[in-house]
Structures are given as structure tokens and as C-alpha cells.
PDB file of N, CA and C in Angstrom:
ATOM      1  N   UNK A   1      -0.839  -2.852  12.854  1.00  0.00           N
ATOM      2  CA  UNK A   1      -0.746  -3.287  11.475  1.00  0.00           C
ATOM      3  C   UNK A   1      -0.014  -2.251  10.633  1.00  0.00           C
ATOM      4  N   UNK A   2      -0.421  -1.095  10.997  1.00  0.00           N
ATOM      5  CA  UNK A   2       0.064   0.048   9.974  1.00  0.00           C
ATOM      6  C   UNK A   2       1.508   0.188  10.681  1.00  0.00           C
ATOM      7  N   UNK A   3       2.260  -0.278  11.803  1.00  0.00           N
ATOM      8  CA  UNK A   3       3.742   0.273  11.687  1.00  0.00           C
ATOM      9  C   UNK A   3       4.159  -0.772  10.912  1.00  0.00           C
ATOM     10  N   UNK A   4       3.644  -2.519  11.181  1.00  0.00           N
ATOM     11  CA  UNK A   4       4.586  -3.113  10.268  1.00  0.00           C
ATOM     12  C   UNK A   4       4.372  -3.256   9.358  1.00  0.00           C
ATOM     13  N   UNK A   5       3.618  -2.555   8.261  1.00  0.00           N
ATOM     14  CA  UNK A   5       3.430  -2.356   6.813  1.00  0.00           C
ATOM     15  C   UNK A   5       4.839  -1.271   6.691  1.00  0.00           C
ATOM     16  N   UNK A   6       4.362   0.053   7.538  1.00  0.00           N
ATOM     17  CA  UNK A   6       5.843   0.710   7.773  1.00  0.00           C
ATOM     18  C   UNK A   6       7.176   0.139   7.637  1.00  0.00           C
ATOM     19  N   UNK A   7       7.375  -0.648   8.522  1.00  0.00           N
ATOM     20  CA  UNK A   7       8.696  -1.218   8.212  1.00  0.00           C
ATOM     21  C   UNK A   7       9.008  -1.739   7.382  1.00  0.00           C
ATOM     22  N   UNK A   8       8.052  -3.112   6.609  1.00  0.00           N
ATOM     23  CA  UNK A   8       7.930  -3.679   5.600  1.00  0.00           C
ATOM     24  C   UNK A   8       8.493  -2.516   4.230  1.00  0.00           C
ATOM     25  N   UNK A   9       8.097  -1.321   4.163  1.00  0.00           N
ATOM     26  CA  UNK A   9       7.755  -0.510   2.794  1.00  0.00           C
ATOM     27  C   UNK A   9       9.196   0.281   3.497  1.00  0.00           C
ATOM     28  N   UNK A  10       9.755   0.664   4.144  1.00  0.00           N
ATOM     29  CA  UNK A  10      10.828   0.763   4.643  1.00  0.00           C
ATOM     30  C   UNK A  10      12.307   0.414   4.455  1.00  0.00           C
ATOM     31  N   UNK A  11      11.894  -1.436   4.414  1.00  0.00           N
ATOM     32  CA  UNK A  11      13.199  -2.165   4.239  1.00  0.00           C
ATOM     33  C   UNK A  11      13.028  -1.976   2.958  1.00  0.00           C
ATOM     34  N   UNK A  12      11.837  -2.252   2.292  1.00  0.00           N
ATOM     35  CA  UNK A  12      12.217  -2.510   0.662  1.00  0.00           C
ATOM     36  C   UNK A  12      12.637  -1.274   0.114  1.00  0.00           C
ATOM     37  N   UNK A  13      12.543  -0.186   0.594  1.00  0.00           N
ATOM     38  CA  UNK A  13      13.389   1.293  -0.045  1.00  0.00           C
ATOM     39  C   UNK A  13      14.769   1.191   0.406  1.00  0.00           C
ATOM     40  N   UNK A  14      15.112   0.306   1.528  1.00  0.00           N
ATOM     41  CA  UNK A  14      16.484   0.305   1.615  1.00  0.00           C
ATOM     42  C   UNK A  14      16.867  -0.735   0.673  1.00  0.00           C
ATOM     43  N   UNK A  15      16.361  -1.799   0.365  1.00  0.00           N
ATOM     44  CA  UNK A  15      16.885  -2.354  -0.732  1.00  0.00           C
ATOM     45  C   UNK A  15      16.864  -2.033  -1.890  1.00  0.00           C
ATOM     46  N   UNK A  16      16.424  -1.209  -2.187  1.00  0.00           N
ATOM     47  CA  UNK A  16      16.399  -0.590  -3.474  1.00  0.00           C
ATOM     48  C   UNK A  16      15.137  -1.176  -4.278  1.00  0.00           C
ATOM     49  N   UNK A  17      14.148  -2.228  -3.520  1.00  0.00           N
ATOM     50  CA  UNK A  17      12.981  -2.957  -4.396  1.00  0.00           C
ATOM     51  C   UNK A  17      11.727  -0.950  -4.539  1.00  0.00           C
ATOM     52  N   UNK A  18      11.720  -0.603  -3.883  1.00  0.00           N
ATOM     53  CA  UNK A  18      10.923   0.666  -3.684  1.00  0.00           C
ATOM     54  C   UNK A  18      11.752   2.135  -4.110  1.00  0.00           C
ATOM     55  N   UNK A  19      11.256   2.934  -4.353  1.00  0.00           N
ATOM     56  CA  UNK A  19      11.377   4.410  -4.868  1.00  0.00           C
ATOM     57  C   UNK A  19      11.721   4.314  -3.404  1.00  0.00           C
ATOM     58  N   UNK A  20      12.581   5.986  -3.044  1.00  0.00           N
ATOM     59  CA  UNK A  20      12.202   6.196  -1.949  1.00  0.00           C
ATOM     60  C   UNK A  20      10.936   6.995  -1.543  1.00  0.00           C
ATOM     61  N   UNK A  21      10.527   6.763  -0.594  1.00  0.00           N
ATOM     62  CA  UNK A  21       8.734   6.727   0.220  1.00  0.00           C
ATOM     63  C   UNK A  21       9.201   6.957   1.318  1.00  0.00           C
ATOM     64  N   UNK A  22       8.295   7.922   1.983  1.00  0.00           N
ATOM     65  CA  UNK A  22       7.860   7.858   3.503  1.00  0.00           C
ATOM     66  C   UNK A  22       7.102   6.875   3.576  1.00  0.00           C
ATOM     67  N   UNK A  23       7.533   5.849   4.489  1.00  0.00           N
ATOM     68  CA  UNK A  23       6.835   4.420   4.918  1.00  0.00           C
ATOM     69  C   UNK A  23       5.552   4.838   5.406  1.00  0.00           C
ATOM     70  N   UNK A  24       5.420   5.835   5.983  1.00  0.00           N
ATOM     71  CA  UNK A  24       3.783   5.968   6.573  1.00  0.00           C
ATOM     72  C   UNK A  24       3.123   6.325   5.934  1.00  0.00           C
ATOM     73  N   UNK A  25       3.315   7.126   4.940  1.00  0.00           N
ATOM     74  CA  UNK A  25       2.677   7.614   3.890  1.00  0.00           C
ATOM     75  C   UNK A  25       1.840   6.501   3.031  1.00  0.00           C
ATOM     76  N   UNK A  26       2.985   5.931   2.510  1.00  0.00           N
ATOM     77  CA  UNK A  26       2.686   4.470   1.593  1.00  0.00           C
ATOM     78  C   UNK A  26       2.051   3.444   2.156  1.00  0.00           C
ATOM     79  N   UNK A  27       1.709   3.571   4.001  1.00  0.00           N
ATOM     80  CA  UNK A  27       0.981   2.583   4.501  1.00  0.00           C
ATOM     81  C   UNK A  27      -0.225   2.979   4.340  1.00  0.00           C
ATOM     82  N   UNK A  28      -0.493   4.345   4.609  1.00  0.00           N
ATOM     83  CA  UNK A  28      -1.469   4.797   4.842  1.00  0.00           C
ATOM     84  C   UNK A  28      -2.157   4.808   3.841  1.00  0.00           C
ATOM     85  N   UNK A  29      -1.972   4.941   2.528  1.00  0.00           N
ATOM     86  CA  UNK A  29      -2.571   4.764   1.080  1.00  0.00           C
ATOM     87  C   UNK A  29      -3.080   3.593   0.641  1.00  0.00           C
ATOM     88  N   UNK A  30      -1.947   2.629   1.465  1.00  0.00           N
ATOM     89  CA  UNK A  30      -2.604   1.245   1.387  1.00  0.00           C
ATOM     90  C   UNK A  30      -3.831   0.604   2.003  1.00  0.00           C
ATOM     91  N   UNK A  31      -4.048   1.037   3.269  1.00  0.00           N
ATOM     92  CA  UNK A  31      -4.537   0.572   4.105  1.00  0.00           C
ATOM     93  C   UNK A  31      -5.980   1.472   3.998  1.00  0.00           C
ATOM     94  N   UNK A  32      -5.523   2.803   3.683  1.00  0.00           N
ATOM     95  CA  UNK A  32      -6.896   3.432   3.187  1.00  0.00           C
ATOM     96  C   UNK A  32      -8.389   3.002   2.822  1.00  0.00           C
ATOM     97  N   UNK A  33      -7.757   2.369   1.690  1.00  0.00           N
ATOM     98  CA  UNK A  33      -8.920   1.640   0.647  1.00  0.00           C
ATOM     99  C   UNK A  33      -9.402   0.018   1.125  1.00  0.00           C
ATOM    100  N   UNK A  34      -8.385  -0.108   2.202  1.00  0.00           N
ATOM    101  CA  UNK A  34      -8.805  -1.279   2.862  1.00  0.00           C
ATOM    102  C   UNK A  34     -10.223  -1.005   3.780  1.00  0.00           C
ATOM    103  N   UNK A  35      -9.521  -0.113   4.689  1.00  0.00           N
ATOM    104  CA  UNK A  35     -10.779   0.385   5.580  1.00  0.00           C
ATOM    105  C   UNK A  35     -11.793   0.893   5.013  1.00  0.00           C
ATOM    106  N   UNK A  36     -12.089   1.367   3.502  1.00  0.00           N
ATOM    107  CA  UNK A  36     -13.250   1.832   2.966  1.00  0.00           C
ATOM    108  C   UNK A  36     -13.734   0.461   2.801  1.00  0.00           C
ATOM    109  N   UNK A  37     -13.644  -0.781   2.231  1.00  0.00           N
ATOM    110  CA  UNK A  37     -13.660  -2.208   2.071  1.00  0.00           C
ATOM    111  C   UNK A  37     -14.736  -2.340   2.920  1.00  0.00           C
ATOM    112  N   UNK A  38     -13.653  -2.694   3.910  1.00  0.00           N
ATOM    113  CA  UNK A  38     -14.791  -3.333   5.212  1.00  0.00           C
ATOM    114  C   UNK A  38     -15.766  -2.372   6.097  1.00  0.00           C
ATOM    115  N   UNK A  39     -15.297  -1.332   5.988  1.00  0.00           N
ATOM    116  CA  UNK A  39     -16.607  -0.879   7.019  1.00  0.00           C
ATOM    117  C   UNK A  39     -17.611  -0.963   6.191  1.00  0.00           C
ATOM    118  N   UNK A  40     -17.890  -0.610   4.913  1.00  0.00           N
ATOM    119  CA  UNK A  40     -18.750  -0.020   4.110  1.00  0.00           C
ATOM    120  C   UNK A  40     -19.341  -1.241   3.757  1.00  0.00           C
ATOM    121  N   UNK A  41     -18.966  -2.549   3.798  1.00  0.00           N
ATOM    122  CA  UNK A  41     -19.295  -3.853   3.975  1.00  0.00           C
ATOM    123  C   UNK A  41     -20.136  -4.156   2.508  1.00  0.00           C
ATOM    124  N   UNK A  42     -19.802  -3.430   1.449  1.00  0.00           N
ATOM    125  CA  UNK A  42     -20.774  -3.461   0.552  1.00  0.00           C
ATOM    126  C   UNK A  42     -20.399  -4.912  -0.227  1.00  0.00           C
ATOM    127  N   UNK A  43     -19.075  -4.911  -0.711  1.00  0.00           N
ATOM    128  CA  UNK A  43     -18.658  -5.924  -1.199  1.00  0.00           C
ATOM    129  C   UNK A  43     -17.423  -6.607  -0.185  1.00  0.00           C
ATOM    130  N   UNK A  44     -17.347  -8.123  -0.706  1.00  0.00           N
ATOM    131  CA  UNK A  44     -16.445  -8.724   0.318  1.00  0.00           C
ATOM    132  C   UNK A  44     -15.088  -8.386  -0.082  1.00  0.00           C
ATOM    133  N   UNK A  45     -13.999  -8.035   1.087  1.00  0.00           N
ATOM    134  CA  UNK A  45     -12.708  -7.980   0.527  1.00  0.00           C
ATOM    135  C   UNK A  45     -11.947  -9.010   0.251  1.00  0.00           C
ATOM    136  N   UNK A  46     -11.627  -9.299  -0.633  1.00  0.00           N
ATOM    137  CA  UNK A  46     -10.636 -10.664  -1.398  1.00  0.00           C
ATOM    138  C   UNK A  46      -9.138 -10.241  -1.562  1.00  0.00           C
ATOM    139  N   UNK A  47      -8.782 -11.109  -1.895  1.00  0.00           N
ATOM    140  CA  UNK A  47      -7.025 -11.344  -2.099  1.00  0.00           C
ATOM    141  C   UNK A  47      -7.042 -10.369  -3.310  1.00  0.00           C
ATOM    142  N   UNK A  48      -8.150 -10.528  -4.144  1.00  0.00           N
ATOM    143  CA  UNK A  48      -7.997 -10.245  -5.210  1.00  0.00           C
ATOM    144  C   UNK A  48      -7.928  -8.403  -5.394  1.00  0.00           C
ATOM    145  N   UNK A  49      -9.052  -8.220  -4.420  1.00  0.00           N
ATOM    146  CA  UNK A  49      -8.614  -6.981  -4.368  1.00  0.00           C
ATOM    147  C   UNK A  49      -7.605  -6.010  -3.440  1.00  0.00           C
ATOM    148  N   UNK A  50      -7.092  -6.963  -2.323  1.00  0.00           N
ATOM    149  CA  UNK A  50      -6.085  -6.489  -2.430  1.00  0.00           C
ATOM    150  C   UNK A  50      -4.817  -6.331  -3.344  1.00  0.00           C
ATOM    151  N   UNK A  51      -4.655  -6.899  -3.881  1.00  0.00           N
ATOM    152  CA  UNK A  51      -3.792  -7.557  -4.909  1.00  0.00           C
ATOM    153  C   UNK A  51      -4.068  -6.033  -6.037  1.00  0.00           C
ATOM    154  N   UNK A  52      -5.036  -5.997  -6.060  1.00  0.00           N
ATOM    155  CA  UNK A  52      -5.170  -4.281  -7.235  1.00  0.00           C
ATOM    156  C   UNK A  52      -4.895  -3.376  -6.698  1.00  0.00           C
ATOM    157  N   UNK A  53      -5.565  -2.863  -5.202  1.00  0.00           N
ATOM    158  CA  UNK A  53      -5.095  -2.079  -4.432  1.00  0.00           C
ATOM    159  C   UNK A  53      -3.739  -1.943  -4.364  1.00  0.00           C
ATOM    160  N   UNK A  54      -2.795  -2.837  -3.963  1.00  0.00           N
ATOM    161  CA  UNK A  54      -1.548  -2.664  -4.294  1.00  0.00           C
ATOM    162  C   UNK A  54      -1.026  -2.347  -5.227  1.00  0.00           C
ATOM    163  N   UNK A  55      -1.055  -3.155  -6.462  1.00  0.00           N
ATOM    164  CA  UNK A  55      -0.645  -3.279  -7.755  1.00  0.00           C
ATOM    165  C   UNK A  55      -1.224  -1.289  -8.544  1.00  0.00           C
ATOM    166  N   UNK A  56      -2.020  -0.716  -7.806  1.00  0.00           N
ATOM    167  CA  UNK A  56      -2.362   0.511  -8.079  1.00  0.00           C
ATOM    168  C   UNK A  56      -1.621   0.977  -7.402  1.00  0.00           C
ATOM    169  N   UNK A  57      -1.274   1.077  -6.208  1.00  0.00           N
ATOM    170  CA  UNK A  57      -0.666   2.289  -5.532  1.00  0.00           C
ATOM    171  C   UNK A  57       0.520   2.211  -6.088  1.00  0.00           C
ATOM    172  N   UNK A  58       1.202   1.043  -6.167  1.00  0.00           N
ATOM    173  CA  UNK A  58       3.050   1.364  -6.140  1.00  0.00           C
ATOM    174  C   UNK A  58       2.938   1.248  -7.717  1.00  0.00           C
ATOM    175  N   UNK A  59       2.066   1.081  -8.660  1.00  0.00           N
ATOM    176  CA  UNK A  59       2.350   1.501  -9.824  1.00  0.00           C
ATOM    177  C   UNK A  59       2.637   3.391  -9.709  1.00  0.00           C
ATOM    178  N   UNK A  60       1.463   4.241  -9.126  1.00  0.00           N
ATOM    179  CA  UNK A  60       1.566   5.573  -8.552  1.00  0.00           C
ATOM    180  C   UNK A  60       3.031   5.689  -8.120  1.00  0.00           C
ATOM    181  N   UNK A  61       3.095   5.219  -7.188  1.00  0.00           N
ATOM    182  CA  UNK A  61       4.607   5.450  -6.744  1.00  0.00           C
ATOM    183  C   UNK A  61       5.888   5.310  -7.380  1.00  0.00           C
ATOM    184  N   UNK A  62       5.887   3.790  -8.238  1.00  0.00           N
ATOM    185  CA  UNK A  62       6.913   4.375  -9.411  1.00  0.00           C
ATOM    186  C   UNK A  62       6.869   4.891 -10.492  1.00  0.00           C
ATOM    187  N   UNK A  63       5.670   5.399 -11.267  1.00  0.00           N
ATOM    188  CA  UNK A  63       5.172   6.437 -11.940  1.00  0.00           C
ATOM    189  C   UNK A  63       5.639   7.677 -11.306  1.00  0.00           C
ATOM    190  N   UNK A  64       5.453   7.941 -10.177  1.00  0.00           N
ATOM    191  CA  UNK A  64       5.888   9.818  -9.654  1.00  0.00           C
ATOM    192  C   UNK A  64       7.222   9.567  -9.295  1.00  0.00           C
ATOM    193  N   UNK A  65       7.930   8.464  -9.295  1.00  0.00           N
ATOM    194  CA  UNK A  65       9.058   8.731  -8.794  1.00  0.00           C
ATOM    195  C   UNK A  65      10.420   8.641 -10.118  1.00  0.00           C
ATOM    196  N   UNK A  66      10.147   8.515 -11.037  1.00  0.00           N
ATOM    197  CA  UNK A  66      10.809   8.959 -12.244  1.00  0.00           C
ATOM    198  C   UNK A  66      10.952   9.455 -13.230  1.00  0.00           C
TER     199      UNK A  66
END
């Protein structure tokens, strides 16, 4: 899962949709807060929070990157 998030966060820095990022880096941030999610099983993970999770990190990312 985490290389093709990699590639995914990858192409979009070659298109110019992303800052440039180390793709593993930016997976790994993502996927982070995922795995706290489910193991910890406290609350269910939704679209919804992925959807913040994201919408947080790459706000971070184009925040530090200009």
C-alpha cells in the first residue's frame, strides 16, 4: 500500500499538482494516523476522516513549501 501511495504522491510532484516531497515521506505521514485509527480501534475509520487526515497533511506540505 505504502509504495503505491509512493508513486501516486510522486507522479503528482511531477505534475506539478504537489510541492516537491519525498514520496515516502508523505506516505508515511499519511498512513501514520491511519494505523493509529485502526489498531487503537477506539473510533471507526471513515471516509471522513480520511478525508481530514489528508486535507491536514498536504495543507502542512504546501504551507512549508512556500
Amino acid at each position: 500500500m505504502r509504495a503505491t501511495l509512493q508513486q501516486v504522491v510522486d507522479h503528482a510532484v511531477a505534475r506539478g499538482e504537489l510541492p516537491p516531497v519525498d514520496g515516502y515521506f508523505l506516505a508515511e505521514m499519511l498512513t501514520g494516523p491511519v494505523h493509529l485509527y485502526v489498531s487503537r480501534g477506539l473510533h471507526p475509520f471513515t471516509r471522513a476522516e480520511a478525508e481530514r487526515i489528508t486535507d491536514v497533511v498536504l495543507a502542512g506540505l504546501r504551507h512549508t513549501a512556500g
